[in-house]
PDB file of N, CA and C in Angstrom:
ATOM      1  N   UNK A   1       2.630 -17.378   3.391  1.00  0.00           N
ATOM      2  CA  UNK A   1       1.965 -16.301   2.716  1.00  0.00           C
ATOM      3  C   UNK A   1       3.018 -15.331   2.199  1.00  0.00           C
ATOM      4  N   UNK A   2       3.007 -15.087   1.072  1.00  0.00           N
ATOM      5  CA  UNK A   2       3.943 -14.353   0.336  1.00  0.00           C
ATOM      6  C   UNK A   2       3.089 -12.525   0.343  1.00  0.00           C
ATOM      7  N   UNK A   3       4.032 -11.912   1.098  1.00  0.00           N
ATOM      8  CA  UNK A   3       3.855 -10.440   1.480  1.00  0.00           C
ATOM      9  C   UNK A   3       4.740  -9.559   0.620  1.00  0.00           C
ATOM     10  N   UNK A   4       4.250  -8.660  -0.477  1.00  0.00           N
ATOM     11  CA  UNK A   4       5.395  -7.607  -1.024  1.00  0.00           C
ATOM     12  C   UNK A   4       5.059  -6.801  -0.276  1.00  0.00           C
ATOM     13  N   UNK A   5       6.098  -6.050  -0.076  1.00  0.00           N
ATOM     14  CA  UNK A   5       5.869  -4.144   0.892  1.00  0.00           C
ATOM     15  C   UNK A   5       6.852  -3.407  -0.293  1.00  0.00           C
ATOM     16  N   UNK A   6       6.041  -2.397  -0.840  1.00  0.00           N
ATOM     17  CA  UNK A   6       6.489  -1.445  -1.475  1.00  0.00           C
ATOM     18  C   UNK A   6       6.494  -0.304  -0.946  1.00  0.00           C
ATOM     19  N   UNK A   7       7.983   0.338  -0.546  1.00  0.00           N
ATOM     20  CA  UNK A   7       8.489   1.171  -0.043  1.00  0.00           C
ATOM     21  C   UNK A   7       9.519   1.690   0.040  1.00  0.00           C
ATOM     22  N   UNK A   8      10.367   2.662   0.911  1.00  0.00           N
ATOM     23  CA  UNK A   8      10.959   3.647   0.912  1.00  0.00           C
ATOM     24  C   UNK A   8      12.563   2.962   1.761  1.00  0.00           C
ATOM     25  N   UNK A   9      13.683   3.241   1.618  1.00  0.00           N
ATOM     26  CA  UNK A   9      14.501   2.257   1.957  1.00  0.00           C
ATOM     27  C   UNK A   9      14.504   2.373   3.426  1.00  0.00           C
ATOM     28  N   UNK A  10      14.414   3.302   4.347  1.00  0.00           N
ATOM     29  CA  UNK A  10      14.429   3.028   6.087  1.00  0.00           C
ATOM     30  C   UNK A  10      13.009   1.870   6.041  1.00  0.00           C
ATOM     31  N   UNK A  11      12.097   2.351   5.362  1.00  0.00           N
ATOM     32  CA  UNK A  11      10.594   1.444   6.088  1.00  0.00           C
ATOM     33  C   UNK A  11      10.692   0.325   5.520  1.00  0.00           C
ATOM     34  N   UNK A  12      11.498  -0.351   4.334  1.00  0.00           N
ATOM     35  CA  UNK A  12      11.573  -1.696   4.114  1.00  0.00           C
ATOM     36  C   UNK A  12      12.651  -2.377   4.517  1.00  0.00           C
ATOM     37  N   UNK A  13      13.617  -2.159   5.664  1.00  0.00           N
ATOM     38  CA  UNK A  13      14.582  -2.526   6.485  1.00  0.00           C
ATOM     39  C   UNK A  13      13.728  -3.429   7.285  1.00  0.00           C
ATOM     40  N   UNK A  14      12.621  -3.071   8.152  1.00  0.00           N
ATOM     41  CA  UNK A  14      11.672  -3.772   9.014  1.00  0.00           C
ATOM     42  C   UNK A  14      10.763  -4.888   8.645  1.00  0.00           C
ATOM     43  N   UNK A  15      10.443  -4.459   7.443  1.00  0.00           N
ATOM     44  CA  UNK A  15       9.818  -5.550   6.452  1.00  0.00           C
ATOM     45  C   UNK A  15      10.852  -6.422   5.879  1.00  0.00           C
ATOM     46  N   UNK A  16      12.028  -6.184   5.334  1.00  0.00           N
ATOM     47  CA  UNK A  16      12.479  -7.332   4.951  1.00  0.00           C
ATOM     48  C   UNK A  16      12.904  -8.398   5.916  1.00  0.00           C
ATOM     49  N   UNK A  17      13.241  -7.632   7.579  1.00  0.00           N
ATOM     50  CA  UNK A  17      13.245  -8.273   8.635  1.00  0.00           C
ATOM     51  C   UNK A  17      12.401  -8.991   9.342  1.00  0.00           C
ATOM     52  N   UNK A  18      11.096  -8.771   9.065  1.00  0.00           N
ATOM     53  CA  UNK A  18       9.507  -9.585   9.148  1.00  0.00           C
ATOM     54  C   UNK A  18       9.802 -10.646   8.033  1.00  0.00           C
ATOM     55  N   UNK A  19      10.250 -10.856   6.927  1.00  0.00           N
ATOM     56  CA  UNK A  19      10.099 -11.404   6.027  1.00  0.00           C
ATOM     57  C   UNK A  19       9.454 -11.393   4.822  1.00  0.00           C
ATOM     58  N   UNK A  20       9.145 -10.508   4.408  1.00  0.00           N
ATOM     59  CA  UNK A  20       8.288  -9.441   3.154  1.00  0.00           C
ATOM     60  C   UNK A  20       9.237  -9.707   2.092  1.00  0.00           C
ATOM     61  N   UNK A  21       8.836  -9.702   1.000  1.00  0.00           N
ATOM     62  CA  UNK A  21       9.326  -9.289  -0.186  1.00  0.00           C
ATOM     63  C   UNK A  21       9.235  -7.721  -0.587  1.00  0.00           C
ATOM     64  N   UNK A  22      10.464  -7.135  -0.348  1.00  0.00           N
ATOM     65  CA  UNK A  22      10.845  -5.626  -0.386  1.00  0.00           C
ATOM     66  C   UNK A  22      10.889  -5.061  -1.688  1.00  0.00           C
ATOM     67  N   UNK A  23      10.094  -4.241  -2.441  1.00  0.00           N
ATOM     68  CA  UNK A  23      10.244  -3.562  -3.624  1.00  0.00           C
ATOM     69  C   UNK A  23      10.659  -1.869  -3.007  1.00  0.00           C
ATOM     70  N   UNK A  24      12.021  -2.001  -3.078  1.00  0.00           N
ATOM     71  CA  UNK A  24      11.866  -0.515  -3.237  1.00  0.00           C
ATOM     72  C   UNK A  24      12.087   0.498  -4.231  1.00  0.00           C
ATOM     73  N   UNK A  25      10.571   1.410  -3.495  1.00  0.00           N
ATOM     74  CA  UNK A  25      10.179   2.303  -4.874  1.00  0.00           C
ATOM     75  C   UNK A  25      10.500   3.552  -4.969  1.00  0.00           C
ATOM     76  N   UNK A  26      10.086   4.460  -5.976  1.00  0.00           N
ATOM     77  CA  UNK A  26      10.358   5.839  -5.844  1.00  0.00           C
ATOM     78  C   UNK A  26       9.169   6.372  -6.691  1.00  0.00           C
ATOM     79  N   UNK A  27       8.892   7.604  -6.695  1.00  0.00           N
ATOM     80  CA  UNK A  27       7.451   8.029  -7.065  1.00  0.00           C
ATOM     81  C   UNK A  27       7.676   7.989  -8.958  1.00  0.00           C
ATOM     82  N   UNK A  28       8.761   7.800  -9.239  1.00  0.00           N
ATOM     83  CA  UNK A  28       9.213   7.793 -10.749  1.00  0.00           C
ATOM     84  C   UNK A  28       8.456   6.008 -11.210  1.00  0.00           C
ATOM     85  N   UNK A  29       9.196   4.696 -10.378  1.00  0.00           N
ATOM     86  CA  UNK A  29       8.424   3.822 -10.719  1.00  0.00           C
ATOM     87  C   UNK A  29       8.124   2.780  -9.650  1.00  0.00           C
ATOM     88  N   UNK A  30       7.087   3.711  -8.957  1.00  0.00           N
ATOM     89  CA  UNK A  30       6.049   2.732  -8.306  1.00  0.00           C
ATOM     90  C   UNK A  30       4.631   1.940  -8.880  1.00  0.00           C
ATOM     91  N   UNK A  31       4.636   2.660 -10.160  1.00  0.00           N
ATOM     92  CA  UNK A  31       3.176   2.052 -10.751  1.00  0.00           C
ATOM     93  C   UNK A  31       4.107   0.329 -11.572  1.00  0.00           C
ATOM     94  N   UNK A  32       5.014   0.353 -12.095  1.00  0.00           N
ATOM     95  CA  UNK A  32       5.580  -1.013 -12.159  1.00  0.00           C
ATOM     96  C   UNK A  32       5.714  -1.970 -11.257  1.00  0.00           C
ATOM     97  N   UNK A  33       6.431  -1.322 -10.188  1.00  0.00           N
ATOM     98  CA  UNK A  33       6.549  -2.032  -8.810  1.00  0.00           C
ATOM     99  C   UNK A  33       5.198  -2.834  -8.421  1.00  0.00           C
ATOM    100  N   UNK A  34       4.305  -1.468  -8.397  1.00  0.00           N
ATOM    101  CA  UNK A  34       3.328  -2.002  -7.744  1.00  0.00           C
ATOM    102  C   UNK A  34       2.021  -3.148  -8.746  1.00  0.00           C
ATOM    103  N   UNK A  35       2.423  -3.113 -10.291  1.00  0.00           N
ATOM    104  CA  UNK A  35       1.916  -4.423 -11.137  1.00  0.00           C
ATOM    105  C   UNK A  35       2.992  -5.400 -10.925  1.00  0.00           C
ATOM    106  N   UNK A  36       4.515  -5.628 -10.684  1.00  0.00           N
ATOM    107  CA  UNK A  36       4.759  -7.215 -10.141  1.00  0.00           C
ATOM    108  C   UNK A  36       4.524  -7.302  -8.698  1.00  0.00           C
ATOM    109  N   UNK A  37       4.559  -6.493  -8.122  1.00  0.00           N
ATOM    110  CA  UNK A  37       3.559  -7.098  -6.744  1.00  0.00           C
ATOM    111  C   UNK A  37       2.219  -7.593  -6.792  1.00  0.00           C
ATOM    112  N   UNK A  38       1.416  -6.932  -7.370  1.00  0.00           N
ATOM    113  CA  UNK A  38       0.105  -8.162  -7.457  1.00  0.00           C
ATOM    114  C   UNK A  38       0.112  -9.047  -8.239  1.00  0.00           C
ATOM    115  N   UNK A  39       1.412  -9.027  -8.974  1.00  0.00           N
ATOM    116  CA  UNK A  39       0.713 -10.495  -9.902  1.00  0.00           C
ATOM    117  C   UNK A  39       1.723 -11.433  -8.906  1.00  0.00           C
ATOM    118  N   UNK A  40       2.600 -11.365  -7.837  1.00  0.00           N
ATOM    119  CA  UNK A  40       3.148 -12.605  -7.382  1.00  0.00           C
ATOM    120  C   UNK A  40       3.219 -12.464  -5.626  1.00  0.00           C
ATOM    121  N   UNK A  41       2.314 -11.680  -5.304  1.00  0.00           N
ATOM    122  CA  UNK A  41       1.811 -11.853  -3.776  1.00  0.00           C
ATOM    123  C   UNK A  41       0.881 -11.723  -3.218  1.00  0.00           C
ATOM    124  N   UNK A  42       0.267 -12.492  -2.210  1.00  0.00           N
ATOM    125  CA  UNK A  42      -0.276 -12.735  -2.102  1.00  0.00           C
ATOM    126  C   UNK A  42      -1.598 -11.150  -1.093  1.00  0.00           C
ATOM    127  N   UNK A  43      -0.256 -10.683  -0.449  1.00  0.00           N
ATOM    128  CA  UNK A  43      -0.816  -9.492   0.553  1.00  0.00           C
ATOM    129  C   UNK A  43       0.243  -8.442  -0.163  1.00  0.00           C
ATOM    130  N   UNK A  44      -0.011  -7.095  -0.801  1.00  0.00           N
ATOM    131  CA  UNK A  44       0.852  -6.034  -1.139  1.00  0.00           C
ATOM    132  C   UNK A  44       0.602  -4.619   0.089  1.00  0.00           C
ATOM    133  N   UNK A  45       1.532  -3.861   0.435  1.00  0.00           N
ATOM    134  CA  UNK A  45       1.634  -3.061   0.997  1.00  0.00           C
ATOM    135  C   UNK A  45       1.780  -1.926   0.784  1.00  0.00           C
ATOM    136  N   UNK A  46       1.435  -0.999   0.470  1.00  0.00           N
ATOM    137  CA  UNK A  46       2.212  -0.100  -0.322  1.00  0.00           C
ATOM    138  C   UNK A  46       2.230   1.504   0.556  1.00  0.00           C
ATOM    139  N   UNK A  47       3.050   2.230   0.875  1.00  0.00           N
ATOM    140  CA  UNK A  47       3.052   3.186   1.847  1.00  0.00           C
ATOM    141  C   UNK A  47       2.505   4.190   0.959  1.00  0.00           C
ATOM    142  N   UNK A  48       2.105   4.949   1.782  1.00  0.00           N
ATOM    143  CA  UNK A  48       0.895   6.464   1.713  1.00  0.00           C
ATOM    144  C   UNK A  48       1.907   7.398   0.804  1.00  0.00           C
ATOM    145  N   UNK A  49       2.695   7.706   0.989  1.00  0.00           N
ATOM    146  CA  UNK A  49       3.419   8.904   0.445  1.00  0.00           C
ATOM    147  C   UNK A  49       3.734   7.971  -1.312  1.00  0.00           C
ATOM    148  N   UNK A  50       4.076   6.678  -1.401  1.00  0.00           N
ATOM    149  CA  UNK A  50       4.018   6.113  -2.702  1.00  0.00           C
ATOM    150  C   UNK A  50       2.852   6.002  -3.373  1.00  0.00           C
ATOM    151  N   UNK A  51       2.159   5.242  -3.033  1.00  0.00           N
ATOM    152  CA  UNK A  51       0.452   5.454  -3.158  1.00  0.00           C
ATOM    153  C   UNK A  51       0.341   6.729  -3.526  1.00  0.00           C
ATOM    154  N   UNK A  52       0.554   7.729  -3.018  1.00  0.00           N
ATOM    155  CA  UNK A  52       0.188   9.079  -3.881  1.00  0.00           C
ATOM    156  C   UNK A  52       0.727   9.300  -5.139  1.00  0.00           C
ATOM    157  N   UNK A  53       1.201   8.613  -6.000  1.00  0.00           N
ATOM    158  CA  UNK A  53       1.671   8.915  -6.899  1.00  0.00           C
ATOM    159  C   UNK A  53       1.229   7.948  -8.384  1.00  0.00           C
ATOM    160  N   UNK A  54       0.552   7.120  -7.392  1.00  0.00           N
ATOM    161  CA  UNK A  54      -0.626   6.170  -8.407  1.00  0.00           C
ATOM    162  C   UNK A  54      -1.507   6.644  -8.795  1.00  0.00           C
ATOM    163  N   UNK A  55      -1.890   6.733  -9.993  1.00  0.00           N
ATOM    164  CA  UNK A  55      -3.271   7.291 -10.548  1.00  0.00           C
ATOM    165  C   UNK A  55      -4.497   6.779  -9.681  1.00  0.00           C
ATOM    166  N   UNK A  56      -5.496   7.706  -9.345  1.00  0.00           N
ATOM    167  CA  UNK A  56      -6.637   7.426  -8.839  1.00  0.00           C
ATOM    168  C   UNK A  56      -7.521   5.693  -9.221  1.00  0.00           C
ATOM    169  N   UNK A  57      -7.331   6.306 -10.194  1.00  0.00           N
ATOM    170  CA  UNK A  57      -8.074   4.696 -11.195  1.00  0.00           C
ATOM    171  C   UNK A  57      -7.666   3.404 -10.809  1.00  0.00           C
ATOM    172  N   UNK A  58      -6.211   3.697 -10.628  1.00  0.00           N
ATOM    173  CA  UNK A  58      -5.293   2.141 -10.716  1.00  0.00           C
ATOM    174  C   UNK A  58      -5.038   1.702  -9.481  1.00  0.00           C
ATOM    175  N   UNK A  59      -5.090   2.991  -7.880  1.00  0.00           N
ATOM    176  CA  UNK A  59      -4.701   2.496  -7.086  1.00  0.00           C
ATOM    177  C   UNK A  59      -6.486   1.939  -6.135  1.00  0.00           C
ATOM    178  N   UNK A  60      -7.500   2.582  -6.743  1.00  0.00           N
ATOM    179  CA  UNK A  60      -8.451   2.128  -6.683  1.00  0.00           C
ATOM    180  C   UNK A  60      -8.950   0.671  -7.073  1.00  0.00           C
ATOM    181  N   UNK A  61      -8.777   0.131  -8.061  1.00  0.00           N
ATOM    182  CA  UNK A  61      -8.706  -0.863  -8.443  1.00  0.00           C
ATOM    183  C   UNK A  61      -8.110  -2.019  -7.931  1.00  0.00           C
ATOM    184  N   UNK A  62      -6.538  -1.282  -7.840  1.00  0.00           N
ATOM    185  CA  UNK A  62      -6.046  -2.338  -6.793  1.00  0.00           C
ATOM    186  C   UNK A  62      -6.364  -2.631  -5.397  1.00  0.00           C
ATOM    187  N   UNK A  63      -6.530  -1.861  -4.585  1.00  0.00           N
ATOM    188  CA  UNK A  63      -7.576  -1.868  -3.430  1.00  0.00           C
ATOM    189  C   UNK A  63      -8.612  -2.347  -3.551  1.00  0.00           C
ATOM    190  N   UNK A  64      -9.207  -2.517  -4.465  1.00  0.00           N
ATOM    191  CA  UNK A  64     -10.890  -3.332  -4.319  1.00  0.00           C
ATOM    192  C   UNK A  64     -10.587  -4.802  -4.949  1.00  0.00           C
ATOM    193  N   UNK A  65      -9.217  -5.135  -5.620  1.00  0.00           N
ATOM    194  CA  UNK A  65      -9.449  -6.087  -6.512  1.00  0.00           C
ATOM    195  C   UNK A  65      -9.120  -7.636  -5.307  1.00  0.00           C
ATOM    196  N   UNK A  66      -9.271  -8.457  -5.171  1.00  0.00           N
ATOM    197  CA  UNK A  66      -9.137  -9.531  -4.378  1.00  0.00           C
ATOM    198  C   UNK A  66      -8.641 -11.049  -5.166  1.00  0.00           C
ATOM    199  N   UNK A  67      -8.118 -11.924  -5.014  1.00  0.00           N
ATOM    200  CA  UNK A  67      -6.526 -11.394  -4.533  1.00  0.00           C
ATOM    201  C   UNK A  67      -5.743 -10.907  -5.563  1.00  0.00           C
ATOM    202  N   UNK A  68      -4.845 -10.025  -4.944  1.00  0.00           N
ATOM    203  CA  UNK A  68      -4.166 -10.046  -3.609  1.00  0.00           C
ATOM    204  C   UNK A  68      -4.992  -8.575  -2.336  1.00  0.00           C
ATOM    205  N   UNK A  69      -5.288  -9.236  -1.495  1.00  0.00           N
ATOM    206  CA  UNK A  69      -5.409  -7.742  -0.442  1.00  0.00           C
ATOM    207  C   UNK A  69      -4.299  -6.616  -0.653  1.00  0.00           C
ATOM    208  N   UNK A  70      -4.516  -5.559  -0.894  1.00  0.00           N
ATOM    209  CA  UNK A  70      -4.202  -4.585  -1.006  1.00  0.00           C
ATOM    210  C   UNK A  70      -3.996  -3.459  -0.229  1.00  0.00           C
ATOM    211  N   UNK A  71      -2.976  -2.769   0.602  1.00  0.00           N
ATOM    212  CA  UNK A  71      -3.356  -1.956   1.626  1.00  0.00           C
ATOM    213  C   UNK A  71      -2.600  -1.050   1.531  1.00  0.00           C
ATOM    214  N   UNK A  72      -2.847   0.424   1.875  1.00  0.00           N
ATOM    215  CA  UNK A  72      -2.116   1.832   2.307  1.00  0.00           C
ATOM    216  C   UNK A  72      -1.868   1.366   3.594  1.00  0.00           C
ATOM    217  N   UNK A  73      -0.379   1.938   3.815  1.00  0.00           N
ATOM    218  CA  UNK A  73       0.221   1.908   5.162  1.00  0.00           C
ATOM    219  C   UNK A  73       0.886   3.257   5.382  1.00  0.00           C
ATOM    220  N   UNK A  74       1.030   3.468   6.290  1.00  0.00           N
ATOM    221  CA  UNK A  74       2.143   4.779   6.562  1.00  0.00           C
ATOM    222  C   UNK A  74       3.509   4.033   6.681  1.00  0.00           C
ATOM    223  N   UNK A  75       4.485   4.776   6.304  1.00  0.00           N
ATOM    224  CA  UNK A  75       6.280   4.852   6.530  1.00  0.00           C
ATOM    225  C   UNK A  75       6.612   4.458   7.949  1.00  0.00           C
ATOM    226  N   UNK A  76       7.511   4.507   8.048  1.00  0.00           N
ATOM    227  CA  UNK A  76       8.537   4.358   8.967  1.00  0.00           C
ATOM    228  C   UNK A  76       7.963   5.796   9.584  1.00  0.00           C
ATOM    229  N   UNK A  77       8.247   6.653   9.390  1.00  0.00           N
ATOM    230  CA  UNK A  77       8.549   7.985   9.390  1.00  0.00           C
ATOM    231  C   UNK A  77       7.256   8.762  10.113  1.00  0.00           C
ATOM    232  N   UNK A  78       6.324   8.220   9.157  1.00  0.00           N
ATOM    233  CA  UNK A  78       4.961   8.577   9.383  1.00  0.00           C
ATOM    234  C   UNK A  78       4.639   9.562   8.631  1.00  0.00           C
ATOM    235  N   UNK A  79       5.004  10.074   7.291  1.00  0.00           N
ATOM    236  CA  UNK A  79       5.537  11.118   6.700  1.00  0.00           C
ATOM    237  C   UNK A  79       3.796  11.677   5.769  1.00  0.00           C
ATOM    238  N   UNK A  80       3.558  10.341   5.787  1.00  0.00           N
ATOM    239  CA  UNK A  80       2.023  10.782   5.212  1.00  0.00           C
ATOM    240  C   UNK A  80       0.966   9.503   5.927  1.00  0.00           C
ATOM    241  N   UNK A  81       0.364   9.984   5.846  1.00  0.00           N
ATOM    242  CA  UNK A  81      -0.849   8.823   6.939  1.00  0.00           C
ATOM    243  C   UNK A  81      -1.851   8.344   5.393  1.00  0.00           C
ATOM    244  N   UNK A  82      -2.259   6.642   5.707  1.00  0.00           N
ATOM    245  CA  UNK A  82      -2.804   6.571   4.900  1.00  0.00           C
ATOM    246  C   UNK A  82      -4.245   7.104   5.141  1.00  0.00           C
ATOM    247  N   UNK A  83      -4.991   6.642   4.335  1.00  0.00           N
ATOM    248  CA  UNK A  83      -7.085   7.020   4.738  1.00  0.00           C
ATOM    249  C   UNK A  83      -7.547   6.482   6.066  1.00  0.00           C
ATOM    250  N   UNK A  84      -7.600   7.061   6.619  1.00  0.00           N
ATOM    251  CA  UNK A  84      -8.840   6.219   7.897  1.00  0.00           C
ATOM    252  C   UNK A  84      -9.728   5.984   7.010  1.00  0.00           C
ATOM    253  N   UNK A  85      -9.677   3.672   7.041  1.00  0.00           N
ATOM    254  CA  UNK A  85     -10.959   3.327   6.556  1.00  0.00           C
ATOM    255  C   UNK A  85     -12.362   3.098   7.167  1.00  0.00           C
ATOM    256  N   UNK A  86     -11.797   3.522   8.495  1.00  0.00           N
ATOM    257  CA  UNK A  86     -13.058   3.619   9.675  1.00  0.00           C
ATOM    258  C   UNK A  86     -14.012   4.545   9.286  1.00  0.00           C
ATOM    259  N   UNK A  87     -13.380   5.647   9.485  1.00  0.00           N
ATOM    260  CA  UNK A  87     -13.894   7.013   9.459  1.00  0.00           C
ATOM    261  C   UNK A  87     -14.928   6.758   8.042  1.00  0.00           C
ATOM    262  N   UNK A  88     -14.171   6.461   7.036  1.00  0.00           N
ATOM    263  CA  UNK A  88     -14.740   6.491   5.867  1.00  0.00           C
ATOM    264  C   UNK A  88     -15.644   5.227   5.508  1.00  0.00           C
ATOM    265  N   UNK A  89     -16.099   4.123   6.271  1.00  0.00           N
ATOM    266  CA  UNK A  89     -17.063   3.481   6.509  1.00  0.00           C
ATOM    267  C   UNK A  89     -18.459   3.540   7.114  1.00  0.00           C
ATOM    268  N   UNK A  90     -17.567   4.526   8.559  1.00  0.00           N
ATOM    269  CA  UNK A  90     -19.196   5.214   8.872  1.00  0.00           C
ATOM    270  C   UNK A  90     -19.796   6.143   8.300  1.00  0.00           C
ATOM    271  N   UNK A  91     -18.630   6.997   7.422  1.00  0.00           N
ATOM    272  CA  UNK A  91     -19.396   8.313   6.543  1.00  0.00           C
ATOM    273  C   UNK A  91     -20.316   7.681   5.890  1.00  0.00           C
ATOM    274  N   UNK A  92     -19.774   6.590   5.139  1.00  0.00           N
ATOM    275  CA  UNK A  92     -20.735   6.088   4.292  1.00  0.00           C
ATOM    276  C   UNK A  92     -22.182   5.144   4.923  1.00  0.00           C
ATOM    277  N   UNK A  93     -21.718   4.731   5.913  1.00  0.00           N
ATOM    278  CA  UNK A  93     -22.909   3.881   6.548  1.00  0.00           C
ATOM    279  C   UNK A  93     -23.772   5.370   6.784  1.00  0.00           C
ATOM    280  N   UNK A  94     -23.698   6.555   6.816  1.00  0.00           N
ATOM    281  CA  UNK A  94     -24.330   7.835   7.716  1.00  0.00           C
ATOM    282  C   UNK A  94     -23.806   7.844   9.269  1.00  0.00           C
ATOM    283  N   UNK A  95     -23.085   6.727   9.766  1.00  0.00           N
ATOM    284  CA  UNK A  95     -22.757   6.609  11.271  1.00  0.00           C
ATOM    285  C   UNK A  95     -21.959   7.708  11.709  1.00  0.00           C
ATOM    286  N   UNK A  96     -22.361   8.349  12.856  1.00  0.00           N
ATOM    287  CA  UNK A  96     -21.527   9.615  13.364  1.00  0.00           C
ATOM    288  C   UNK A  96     -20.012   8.760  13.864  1.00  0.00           C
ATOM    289  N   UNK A  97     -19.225  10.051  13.447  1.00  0.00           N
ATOM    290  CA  UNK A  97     -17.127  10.032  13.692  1.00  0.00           C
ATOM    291  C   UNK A  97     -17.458   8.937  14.604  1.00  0.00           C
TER     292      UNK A  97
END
């Protein structure tokens, strides 16, 4: 299974050591990065603090689009947390926290 992780150079040290295909990005060009990662892997990664810098539209899209799975992760660092998709499943089911 071919894994890109798009990220920050400490948090893709660990990933390229898992075996990931490492794009590292910067908030200037992560929206490139992050179109040759879905067109040639299979699972993309992309950390929270980069992800913020994707237009609403596009990083939406990519998250819903199948394949490739698509996911917010946090850093190394922990510097920004991605969405709790829990939380935001039961909001929507009406299910209490």
């Amino acid at each position: 299974m071919k894994v890109a992780v798009l990220a920050d150079e400490l948090t893709a040290v660990g990933w390229r050591l898992a075996g990931a295909q490492v794009v590292l990005a910067t908030a200037e060009n992560i929206e490139g990065g992050l179109e040759e990662a879905l067109r040639g892997a299979e699972v993309v990664l992309v950390t929270a603090s980069l992800a913020s810098h994707v237009p609403d539209a596009r990083l939406d899209a990519a998250l819903h689009a199948f394949p490739p799975l698509t996911l917010v992760i946090a850093d190394v660092r922990q510097m920004q947390e991605p969405p709790d998709l829990q939380a935001q499943a039961r909001s929507a089911l009406g299910l209490p926290p």
